[in-house]
Protein backbone atom coordinates (compact mmCIF):
# COMPACT_ATOMS: atom_id res chain seq x y z
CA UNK A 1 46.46 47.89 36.00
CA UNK A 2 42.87 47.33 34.58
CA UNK A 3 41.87 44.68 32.29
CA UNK A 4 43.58 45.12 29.24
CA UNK A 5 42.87 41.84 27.34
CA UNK A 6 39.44 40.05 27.88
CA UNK A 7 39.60 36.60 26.81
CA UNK A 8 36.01 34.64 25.17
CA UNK A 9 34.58 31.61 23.72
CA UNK A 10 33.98 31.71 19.77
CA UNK A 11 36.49 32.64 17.12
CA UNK A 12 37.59 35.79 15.27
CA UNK A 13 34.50 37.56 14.29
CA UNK A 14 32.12 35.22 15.72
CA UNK A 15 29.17 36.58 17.65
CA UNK A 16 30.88 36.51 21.16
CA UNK A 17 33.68 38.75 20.06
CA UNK A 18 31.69 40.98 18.17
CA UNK A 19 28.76 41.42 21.02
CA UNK A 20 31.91 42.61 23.73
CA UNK A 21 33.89 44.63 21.05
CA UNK A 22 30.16 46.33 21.12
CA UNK A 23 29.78 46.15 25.13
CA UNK A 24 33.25 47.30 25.87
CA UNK A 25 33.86 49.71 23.41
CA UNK A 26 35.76 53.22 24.65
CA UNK A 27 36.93 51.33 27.36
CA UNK A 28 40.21 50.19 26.06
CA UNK A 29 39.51 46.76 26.99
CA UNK A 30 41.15 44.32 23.71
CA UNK A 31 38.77 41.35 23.00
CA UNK A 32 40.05 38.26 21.72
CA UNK A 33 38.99 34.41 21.19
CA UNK A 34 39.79 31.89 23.03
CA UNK A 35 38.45 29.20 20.97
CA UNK A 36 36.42 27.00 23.24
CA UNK A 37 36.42 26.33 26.91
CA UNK A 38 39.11 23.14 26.62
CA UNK A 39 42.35 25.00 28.53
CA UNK A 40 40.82 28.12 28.70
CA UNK A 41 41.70 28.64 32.62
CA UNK A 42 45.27 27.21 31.61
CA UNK A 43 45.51 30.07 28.61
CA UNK A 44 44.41 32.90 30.53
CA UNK A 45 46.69 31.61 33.38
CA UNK A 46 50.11 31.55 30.80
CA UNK A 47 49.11 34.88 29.24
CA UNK A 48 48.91 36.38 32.83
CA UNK A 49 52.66 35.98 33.37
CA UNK A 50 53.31 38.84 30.87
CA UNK A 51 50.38 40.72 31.39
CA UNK A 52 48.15 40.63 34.53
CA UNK A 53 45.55 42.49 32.87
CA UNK A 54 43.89 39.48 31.13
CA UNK A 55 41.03 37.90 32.24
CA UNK A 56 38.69 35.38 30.84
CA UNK A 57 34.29 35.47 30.10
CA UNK A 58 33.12 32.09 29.62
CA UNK A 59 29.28 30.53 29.05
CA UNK A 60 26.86 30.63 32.01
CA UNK A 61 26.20 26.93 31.10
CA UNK A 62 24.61 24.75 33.66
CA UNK A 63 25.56 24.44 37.46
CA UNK A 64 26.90 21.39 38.85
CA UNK A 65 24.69 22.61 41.77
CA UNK A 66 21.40 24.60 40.82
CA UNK A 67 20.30 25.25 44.55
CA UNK A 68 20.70 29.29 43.79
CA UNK A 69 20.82 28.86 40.19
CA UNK A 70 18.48 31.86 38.70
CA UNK A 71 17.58 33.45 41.94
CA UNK A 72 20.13 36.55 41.73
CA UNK A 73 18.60 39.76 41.60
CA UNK A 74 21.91 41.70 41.09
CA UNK A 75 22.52 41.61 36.15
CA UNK A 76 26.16 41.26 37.09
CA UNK A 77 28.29 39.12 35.89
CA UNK A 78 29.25 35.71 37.92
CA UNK A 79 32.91 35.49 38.90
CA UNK A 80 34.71 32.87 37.13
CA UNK A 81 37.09 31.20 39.91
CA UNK A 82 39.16 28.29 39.96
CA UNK A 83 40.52 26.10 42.94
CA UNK A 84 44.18 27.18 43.45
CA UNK A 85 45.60 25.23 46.87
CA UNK A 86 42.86 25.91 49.23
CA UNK A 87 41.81 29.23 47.81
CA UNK A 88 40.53 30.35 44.73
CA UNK A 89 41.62 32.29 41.63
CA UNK A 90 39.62 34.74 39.82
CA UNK A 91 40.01 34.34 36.03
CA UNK A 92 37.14 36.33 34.98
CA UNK A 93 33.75 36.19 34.89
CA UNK A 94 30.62 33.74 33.38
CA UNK A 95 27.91 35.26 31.59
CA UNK A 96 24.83 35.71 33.67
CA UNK A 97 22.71 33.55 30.94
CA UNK A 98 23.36 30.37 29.53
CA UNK A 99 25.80 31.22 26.75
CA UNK A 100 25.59 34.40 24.36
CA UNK A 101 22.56 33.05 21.93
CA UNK A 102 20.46 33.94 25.09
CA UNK A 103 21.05 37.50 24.63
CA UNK A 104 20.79 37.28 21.34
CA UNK A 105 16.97 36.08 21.41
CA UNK A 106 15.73 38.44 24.36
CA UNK A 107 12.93 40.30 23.27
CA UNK A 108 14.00 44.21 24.07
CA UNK A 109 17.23 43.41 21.91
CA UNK A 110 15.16 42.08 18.93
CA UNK A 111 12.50 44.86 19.28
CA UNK A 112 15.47 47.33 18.75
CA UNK A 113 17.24 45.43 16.34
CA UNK A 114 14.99 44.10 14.22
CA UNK A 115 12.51 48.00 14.91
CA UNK A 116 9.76 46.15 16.28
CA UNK A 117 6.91 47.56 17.60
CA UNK A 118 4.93 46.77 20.92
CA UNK A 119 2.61 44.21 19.20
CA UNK A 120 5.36 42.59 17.42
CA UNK A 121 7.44 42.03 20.31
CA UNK A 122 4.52 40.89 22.36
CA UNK A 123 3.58 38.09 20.06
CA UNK A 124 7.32 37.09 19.98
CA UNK A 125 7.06 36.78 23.60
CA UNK A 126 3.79 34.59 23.23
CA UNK A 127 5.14 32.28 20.77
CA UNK A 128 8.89 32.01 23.34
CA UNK A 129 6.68 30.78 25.58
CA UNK A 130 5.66 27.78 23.74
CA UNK A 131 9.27 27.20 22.65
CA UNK A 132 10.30 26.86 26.63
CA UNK A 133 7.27 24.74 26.80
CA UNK A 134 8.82 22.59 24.32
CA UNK A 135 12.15 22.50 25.88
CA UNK A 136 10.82 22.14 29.34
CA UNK A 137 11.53 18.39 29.57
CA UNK A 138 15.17 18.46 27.44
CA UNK A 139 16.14 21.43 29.87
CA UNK A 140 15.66 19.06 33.53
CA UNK A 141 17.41 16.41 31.36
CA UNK A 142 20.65 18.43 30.55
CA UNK A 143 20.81 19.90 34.22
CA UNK A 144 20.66 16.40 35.56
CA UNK A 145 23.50 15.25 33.06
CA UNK A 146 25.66 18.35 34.50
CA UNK A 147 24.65 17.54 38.13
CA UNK A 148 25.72 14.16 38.45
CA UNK A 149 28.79 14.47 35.59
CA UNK A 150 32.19 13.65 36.69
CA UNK A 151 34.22 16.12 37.69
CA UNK A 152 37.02 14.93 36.12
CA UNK A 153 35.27 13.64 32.89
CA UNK A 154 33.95 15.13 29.79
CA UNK A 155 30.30 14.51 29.38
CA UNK A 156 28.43 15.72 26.55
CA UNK A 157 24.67 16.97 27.50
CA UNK A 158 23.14 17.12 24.30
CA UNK A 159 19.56 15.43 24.41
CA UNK A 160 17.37 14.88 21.57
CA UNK A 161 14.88 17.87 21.62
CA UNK A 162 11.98 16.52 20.48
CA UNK A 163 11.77 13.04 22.76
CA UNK A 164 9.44 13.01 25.06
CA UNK A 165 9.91 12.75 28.97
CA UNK A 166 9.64 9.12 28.69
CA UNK A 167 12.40 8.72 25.66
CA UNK A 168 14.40 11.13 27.57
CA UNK A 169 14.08 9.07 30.61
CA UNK A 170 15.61 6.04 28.60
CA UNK A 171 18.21 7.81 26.61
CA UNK A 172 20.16 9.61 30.12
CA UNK A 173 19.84 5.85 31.27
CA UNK A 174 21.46 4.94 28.07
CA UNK A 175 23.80 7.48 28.50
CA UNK A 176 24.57 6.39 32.04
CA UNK A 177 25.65 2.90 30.67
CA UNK A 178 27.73 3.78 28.05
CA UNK A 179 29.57 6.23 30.49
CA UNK A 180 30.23 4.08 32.99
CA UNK A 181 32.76 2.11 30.59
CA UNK A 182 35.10 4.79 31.10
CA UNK A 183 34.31 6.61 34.43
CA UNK A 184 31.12 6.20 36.98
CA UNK A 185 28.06 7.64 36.62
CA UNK A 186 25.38 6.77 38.84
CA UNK A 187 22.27 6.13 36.57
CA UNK A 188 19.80 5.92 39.67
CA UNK A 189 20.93 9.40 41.12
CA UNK A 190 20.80 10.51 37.36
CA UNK A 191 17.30 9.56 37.00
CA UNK A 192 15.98 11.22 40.46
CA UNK A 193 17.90 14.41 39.41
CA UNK A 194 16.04 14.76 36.20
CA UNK A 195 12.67 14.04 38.27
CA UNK A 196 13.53 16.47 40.72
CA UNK A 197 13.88 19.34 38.17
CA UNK A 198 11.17 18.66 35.88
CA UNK A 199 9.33 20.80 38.10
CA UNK A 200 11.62 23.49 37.83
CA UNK A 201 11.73 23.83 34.16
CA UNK A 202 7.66 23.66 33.90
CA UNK A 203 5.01 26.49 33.58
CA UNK A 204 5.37 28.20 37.53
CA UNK A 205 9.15 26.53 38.10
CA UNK A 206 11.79 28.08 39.12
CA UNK A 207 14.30 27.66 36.25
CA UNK A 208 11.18 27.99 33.95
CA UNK A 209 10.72 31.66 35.60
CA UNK A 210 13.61 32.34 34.38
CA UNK A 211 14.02 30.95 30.79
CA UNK A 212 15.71 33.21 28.73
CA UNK A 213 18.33 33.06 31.49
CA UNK A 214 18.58 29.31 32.32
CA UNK A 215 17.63 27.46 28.89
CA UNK A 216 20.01 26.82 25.98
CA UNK A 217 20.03 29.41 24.03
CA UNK A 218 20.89 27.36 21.14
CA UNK A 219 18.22 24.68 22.05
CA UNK A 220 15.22 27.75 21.79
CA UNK A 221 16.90 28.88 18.55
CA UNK A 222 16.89 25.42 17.15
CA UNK A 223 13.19 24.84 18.05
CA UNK A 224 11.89 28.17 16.66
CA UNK A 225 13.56 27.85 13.28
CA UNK A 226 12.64 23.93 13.16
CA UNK A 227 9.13 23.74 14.65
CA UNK A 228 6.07 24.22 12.40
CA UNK A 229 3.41 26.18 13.63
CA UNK A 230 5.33 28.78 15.59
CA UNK A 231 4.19 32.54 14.34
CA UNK A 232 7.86 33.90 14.51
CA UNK A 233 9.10 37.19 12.15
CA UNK A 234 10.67 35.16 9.35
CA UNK A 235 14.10 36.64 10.26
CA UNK A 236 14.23 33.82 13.12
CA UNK A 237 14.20 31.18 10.74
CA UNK A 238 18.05 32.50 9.29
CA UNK A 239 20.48 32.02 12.03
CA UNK A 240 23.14 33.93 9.81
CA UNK A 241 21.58 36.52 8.79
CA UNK A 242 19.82 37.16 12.28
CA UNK A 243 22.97 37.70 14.03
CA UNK A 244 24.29 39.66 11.64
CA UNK A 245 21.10 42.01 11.79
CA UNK A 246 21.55 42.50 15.75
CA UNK A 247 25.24 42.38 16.06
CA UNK A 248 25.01 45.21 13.17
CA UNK A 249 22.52 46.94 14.88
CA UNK A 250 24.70 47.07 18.10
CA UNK A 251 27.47 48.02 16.29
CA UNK A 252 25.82 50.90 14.75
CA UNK A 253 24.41 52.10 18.37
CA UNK A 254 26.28 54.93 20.59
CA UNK A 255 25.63 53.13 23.90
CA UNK A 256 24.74 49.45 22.72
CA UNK A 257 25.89 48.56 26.62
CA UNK A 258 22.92 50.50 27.51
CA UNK A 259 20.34 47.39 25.97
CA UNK A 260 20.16 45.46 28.55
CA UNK A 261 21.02 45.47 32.34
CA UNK A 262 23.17 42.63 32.52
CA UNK A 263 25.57 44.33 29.65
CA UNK A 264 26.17 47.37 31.43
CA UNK A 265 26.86 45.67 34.29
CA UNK A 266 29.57 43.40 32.55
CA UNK A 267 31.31 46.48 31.22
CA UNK A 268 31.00 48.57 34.99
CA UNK A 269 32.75 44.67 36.28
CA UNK A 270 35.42 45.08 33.30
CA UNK A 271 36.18 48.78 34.39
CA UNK A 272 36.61 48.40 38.00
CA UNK A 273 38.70 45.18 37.88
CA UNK A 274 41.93 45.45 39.07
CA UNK A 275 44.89 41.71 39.24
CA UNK A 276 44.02 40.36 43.33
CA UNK A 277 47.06 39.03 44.38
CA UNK A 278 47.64 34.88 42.69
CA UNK A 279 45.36 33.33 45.03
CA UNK A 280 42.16 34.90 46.84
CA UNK A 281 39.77 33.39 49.28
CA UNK A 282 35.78 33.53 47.68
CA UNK A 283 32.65 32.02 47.88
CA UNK A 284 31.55 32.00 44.11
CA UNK A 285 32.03 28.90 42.34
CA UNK A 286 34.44 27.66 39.50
């Protein structure tokens, strides 16, 4: 059997459910919440004893190892796999951007939601580009935390978004100390990490090439609604009533799947996936 029940972050009519009820819709595919990532893999693995059709989409969030990160050509979805014995098990798949606010703030789905024209949308796209110049610095910083993380530890990633390169510099130090009370984290490796990737995130990087893709969705959202000076349509500046506007506006649409590349390509995955047996061997990562 097909998938029948596709598990997400978010809650009951949060912006993740309501963006794949929009995707997925004709294809018989039910949509529910997962509530957050915590157990998710355990959740979709329990429900999956009654019915194999459920599977599991989860936030792109950042790699543990960015060597490829960014560099696919193929919109498709990344398989979601855990380790199972010396195999892996596909739950699912991970959204090809950071987490679903990414979408949300592209500039072809805002020119059709929000009926821009061509002049509108290109001065959006001017102004994003001083956003990710913003968040170039708070971007390296947040890879390196997920880099050199644990594996077996929570570590948060948040990073103050307006420090400097310098303060953010001394808080992942910071952060490194008051880690390694409770598991090791390597504050010289942390540092050279974030060095390493500053590069990336800048004006000609490789991440940075990539933006919309690889930085938090939520941090460019909070910078255009609390940074003075940006030109933005005033309908940035109101988080609710934004996402209300465009998940409205793909609700409202025969083919909203049809908006972007990456979403058609999700609901193509959805349709043609059918339960491996427990355990496959693959090379794409957990």
């Amino acid at each position: 059997m097909p998938v029948s029940v596709l598990l997400c972050e978010g809650e009951d009519n949060g912006p993740d459910v309501r963006l794949l009820h929009a995707i997925l819709r004709g294809t018989g595919v039910q949509v529910e919440p997962s509530g957050g990532k915590d157990a998710f893999a355990g959740l979709i693995r329990g429900r999956r004893r009654q019915n194999p059709g459920v599977c599991g989409l989860v936030d792109g969030d950042f790699p543990r190892d960015p060597g490829t990160w960014a560099e696919a050509t193929d919109p498709g979805p990344r398989r979601w796999t855990v380790r199972h014995g010396e195999k892996r098990l596909v739950l699912g798949w991970m959204w090809r951007r950071k987490e679903v606010e990414n979408y949300l703030l592209d500039p072809d789905v805002l020119a059709r939601a929000l009926r821009w024209d061509a002049a509108a949308k290109s001065r959006y796209v001017v102004q994003l580009e001083r956003v990710f110049d913003a968040l170039s610095h708070v971007t390296a910083a947040r890879i390196a935390l997920t880099c050199c993380a644990p594996r077996r530890n929570r570590l948060e990633t948040q990073v103050r978004l307006d420090a400097t390169k310098e303060e953010l510099a001394e808080e992942l130090r910071k952060k490194a100390d008051t880690y390694t009370e409770r598991a090791r984290l390597d504050k010289d490796r942390l540092l050279q990490v974030f060095e390493r990737h500053v590069p990336d995130c800048l004006t000609g990087g490789r991440f940075r090439q990539h933006a919309l893709e690889v930085f938090a969705g939520k941090n460019i959202l909070a910078k255009i609604q609390s940074t003075p000076g940006f030109a933005f349509d005033p309908m940035l500046k109101r988080q609710p009533e934004l996402e209300e506007r465009i998940l409205d506006a793909l609700e409202r649409d025969a083919e909203p799947h049809s908006w972007l590349p990456e979403w058609a390509a999700l609901r193509s995955a959805v349709e043609a996936w059918m339960p491996a047996p427990e355990t496959e061997a693959t090379s794409a990562g957990a």
